[in-house]
Protein backbone atom coordinates (compact mmCIF):
# COMPACT_ATOMS: atom_id res chain seq x y z
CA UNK A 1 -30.19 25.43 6.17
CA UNK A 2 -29.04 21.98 4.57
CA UNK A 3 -26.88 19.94 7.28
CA UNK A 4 -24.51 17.03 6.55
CA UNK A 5 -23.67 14.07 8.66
CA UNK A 6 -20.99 11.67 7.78
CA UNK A 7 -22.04 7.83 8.89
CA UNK A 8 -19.50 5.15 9.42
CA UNK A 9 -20.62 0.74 8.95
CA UNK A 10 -20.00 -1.77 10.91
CA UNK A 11 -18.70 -5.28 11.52
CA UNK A 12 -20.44 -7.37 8.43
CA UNK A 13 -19.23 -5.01 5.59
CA UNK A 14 -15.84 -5.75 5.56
CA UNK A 15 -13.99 -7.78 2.58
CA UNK A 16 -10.22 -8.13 1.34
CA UNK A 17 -9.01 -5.05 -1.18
CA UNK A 18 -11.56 -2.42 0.96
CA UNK A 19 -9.55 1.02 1.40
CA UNK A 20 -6.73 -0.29 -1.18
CA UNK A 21 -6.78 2.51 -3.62
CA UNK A 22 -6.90 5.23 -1.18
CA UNK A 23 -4.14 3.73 0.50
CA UNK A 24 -2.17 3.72 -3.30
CA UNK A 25 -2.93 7.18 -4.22
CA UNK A 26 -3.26 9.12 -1.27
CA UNK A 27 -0.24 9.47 1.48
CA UNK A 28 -2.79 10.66 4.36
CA UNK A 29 -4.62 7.44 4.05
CA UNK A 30 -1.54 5.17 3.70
CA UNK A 31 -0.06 7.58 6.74
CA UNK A 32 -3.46 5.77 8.77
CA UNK A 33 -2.62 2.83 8.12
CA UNK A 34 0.96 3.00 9.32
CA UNK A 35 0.03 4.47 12.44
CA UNK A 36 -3.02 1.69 13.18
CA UNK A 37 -0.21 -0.82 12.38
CA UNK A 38 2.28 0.43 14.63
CA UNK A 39 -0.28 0.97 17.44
CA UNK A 40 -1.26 -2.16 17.36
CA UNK A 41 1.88 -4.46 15.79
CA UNK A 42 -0.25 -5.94 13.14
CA UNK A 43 0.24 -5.35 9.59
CA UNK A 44 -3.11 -4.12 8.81
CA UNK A 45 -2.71 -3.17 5.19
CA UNK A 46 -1.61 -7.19 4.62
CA UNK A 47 -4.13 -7.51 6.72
CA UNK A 48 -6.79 -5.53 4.37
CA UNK A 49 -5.38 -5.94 1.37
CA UNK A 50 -4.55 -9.31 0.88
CA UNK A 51 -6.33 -12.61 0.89
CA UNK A 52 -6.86 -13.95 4.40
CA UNK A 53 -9.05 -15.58 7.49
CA UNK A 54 -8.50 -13.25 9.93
CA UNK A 55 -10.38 -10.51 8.22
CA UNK A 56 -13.26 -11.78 9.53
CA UNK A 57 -12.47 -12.59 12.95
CA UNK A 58 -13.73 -10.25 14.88
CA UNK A 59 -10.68 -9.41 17.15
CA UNK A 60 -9.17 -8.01 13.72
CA UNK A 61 -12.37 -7.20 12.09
CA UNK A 62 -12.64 -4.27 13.61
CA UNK A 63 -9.41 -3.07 13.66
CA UNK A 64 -9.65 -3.48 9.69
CA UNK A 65 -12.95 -1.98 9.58
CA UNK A 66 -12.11 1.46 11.55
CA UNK A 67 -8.62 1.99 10.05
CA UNK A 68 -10.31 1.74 6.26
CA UNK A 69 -12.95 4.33 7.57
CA UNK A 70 -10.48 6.68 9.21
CA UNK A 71 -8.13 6.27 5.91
CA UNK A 72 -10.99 7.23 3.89
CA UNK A 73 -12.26 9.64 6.24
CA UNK A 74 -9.08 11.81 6.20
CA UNK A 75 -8.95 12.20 2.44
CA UNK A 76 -12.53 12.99 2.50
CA UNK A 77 -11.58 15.79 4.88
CA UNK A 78 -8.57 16.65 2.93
CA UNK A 79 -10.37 17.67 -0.30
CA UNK A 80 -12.67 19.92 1.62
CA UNK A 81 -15.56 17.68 2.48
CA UNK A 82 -16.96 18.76 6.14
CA UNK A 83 -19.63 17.32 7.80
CA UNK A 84 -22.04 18.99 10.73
CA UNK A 85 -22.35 15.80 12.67
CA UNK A 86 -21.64 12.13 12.57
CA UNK A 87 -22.52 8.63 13.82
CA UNK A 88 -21.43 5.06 13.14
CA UNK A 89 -23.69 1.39 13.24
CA UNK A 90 -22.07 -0.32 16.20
CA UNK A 91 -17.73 -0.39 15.31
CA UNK A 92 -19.05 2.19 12.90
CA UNK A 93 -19.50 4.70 16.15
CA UNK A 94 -15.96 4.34 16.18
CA UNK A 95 -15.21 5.93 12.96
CA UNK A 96 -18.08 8.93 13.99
CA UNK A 97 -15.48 9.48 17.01
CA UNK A 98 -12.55 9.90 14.54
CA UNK A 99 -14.93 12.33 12.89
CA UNK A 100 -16.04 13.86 16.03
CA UNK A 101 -12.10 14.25 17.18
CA UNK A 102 -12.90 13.34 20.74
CA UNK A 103 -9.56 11.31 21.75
CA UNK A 104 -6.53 10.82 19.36
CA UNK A 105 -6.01 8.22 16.91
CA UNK A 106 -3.29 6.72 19.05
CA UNK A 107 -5.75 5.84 21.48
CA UNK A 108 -8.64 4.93 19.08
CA UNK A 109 -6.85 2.47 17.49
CA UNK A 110 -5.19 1.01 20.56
CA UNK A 111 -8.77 1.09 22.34
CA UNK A 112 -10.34 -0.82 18.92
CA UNK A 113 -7.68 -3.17 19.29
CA UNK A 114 -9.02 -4.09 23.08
CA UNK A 115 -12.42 -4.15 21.71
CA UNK A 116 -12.14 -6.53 19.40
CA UNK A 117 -10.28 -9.07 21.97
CA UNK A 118 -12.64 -8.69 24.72
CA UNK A 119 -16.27 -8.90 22.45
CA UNK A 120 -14.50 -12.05 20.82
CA UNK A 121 -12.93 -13.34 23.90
CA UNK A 122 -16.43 -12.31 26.41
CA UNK A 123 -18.34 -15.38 24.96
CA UNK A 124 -16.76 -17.52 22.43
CA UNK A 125 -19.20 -20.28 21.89
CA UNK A 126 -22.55 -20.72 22.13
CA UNK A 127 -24.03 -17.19 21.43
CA UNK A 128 -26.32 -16.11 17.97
CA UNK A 129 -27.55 -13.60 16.15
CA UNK A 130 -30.58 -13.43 13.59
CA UNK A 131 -31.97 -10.89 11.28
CA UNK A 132 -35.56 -10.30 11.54
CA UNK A 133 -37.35 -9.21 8.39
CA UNK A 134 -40.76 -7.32 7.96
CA UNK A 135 -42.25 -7.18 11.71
CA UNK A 136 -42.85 -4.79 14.41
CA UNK A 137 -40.17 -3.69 16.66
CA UNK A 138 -42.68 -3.83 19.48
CA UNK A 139 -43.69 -7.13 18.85
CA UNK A 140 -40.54 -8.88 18.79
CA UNK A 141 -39.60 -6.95 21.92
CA UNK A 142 -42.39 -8.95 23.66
CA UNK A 143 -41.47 -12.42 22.43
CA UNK A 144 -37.67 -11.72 23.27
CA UNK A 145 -39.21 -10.99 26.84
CA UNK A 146 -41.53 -13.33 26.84
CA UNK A 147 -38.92 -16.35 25.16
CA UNK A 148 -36.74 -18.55 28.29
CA UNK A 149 -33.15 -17.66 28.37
CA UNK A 150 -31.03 -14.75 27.28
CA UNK A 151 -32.49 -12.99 24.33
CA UNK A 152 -32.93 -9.61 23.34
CA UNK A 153 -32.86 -7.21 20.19
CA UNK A 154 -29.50 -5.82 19.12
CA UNK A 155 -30.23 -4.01 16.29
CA UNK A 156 -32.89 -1.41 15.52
CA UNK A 157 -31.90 -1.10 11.75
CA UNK A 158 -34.58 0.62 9.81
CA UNK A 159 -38.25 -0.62 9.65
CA UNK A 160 -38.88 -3.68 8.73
CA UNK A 161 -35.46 -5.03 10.01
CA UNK A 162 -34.54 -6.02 13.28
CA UNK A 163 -31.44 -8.27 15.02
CA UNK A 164 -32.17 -10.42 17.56
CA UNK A 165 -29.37 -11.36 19.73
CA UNK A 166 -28.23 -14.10 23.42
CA UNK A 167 -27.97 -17.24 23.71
CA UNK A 168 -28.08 -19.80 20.93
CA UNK A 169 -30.58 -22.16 22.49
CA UNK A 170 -33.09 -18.45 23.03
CA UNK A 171 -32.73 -17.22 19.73
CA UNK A 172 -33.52 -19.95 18.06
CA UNK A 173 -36.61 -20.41 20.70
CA UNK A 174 -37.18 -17.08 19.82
CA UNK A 175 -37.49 -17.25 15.89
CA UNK A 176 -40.00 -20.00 16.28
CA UNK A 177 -41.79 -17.66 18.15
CA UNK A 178 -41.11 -14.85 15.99
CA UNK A 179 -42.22 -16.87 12.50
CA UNK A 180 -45.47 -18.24 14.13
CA UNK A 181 -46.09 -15.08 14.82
CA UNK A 182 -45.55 -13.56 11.23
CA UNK A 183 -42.04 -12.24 10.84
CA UNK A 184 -41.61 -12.44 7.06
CA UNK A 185 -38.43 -14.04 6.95
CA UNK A 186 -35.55 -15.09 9.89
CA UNK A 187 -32.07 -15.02 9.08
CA UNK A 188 -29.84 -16.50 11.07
CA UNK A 189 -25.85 -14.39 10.72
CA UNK A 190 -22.72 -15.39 10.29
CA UNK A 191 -21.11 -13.80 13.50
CA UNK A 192 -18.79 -15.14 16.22
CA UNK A 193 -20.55 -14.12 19.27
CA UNK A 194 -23.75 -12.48 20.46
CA UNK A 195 -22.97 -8.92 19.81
CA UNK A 196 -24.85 -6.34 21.79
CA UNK A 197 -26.45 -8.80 24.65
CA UNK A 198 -26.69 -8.82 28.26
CA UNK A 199 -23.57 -11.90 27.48
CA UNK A 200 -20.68 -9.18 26.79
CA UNK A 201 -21.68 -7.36 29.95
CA UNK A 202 -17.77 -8.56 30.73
CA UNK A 203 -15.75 -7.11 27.71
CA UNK A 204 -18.03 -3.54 28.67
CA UNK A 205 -16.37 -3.62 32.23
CA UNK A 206 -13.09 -4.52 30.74
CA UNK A 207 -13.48 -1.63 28.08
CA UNK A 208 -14.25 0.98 30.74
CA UNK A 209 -10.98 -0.03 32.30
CA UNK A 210 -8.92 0.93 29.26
CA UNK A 211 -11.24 4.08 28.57
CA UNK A 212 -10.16 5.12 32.01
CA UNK A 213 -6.68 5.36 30.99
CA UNK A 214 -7.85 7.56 27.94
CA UNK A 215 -8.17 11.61 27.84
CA UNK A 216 -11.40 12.37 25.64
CA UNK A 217 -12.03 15.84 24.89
CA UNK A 218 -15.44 17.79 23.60
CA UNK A 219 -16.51 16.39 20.27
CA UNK A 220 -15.55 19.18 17.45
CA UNK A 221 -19.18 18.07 15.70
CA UNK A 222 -21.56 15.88 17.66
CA UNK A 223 -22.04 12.23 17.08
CA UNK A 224 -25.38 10.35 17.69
CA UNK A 225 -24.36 7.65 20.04
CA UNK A 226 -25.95 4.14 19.42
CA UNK A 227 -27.17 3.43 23.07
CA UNK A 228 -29.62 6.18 23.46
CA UNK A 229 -29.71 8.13 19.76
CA UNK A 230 -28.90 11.12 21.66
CA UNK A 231 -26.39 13.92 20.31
CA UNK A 232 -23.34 13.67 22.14
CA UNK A 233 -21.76 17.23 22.59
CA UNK A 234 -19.65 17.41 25.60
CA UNK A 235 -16.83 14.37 26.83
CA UNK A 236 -18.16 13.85 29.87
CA UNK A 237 -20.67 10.79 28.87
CA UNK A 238 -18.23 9.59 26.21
CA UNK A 239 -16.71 6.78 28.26
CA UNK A 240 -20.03 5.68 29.77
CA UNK A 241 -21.58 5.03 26.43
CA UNK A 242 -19.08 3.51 25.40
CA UNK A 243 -18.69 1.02 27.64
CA UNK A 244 -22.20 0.00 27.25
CA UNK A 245 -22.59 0.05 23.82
CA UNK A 246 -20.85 -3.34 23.77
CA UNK A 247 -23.72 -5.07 25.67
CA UNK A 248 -26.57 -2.52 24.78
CA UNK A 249 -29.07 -2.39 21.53
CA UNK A 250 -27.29 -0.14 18.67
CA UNK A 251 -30.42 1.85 18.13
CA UNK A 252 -29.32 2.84 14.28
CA UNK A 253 -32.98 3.94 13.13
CA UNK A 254 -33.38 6.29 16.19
CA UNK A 255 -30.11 8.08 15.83
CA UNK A 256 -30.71 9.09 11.91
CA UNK A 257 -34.26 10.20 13.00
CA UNK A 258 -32.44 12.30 15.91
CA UNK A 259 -30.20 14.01 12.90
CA UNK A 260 -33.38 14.48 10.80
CA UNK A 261 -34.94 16.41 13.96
CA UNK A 262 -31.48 17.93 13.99
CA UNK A 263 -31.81 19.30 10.05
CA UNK A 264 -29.53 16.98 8.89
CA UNK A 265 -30.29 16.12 5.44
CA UNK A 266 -27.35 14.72 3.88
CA UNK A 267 -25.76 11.66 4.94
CA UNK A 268 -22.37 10.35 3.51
CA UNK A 269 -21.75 7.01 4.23
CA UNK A 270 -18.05 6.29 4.77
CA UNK A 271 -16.38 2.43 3.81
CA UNK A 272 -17.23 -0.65 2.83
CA UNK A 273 -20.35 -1.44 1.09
CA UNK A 274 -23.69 0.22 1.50
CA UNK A 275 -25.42 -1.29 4.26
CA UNK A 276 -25.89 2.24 5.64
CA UNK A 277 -27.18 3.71 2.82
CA UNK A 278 -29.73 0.95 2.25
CA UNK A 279 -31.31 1.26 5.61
CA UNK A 280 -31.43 5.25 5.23
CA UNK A 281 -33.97 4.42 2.08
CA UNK A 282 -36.53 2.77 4.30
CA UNK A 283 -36.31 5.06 7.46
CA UNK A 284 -36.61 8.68 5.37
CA UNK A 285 -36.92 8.02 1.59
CA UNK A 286 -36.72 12.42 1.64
CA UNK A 287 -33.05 12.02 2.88
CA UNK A 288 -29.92 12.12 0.29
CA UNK A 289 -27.31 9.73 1.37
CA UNK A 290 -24.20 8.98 -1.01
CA UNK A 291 -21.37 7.26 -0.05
CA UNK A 292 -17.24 7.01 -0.04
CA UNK A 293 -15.99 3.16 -0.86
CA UNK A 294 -13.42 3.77 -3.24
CA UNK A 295 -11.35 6.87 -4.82
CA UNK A 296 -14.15 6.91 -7.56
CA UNK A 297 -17.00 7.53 -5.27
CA UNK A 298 -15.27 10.58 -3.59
CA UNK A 299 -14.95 12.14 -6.93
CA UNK A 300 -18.40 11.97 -7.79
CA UNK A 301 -19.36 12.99 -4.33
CA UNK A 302 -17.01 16.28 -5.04
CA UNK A 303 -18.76 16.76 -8.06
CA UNK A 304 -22.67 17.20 -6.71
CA UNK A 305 -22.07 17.79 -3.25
CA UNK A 306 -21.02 21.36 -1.71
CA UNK A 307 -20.57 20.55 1.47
């Protein structure tokens, strides 16, 4: 029996204009908006929609990014478009628990709000991150081990693609390491902290104050979570992962293989871009994955799709 799974991007995909249309012809989505703007007291459709820095700052990156996903999300939902399961790339996991229904949107945007502050606030200078192109995962495990100071991998994307994350000073000592050692190409990214390292360990604790405060409930379709690409079904580990997914490797090729094994064999990506869809092509090139950026793309999707 065919399963679907919606998937949700994350931090990286975002640029001015994403979710606009949605928000123009569809009252649900603008209706998301409102309420992530009066959660959180910032205008996030000027925000989204119009030209500006902050965008890209993480503290209101994210806040961008998961409001576009839930906007688009709930007009997916409301022309009839169900998914078995879900997960999300990091902020993306976010959007899976919107899809997932574990807490209210009150509280998810509030608690994205506190994310953002505390990864961007947790280590403000001196931190990197660096794509890692065509090279064993186990290999670059070792020379992150083996490399002095605080380095480690923070994204298992698809084959062939890894992020390296820590200290600036490490990763750098580590992609020396890495390219004398045959990685086909390094790429150092444009972020504003070292995302999913041992150096946020801080903004975790901080987040599992806040998720204290929070009533989760059983997800209504299970989400693969990024620490340990396991199927989350019940709310008691919710928090827990959570709080360490801020500090932990976002292990994005292991959850979609934990779907597959699931019988998932759909995947609609949800937001900005297409990162998602691009790293499904190298993990399972059997798998069909479409995906929902603007009000044109849902059509189509209604068109072939019957889930």
């Amino acid at each position: 029996m065919s399963k679907t799974a919606f998937i949700f991007p994350g931090q990286g995909a975002q640029y001015v204009g994403m979710g606009k249309d949605f928000y123009e012809q569809y009252p649900v989505a603008k209706e998301v908006f409102e309420l992530a703007s009066k959660v959180t007291g910032i205008d996030v459709a000027k925000l989204c929609f119009e030209e500006n820095e902050d965008i890209n700052i993480t503290e209101y990156t994210q806040l961008a990014m998961l409001t576009t996903e839930v906007a688009i999300l709930k007009v997916a939902e409301q022309k009839g478009l169900k998914a078995d399961c879900a997960a999300g790339l990091s902020l993306g996991e976010y959007g899976a628990l919107a899809a997932s229904e574990v807490m209210e949107l009150v509280d998810l945007f509030a608690l994205i709000r506190k994310r953002g502050i505390y990864m961007q606030e947790a280590y403000p200078v001196g931190g990197a991150m660096t794509a890692v192109l065509g090279m064993d995962a186990t290999v670059i495990e070792k020379i992150c081990e083996e490399t002095d100071g605080i380095v480690s991998i923070a994204n298992y994307n698809c084959p062939g693609q890894i992020v390296i994350t820590g200290e600036q000073a490490a990763v750098e000592r580590a992609m020396e390491a890495l390219k004398e050692a045959g990685a086909r190409k390094c790429i150092p990214l444009k972020v504003s902290g070292p995302f999913h390292s041992a150096l946020l360990a801080q903004a975790g604790e901080k987040l599992a104050a806040e998720l204290a405060g929070i009533t989760v409930k059983d997800p209504v379709i299970p989400y693969a979570c990024n620490v340990e690409a396991t199927m989350v079904t019940k709310a008691d580990r919710v928090k827990e992962l959570l709080s360490k997914q801020v500090c932990a490797s976002v292990r994005w090729q292991q959850c979609i293989e934990t779907m597959r094994a699931e019988g998932v064999d759909t995947f609609i990506e949800i937001g900005p871009g297409k990162t998602l869809t691009g790293f499904n092509r190298k993990i399972d090139k059997e798998i069909k994955t479409y995906n929902i950026e603007t009000v044109e793309d849902l059509e189509k999707i209604m068109e072939v799709t019957t889930c």
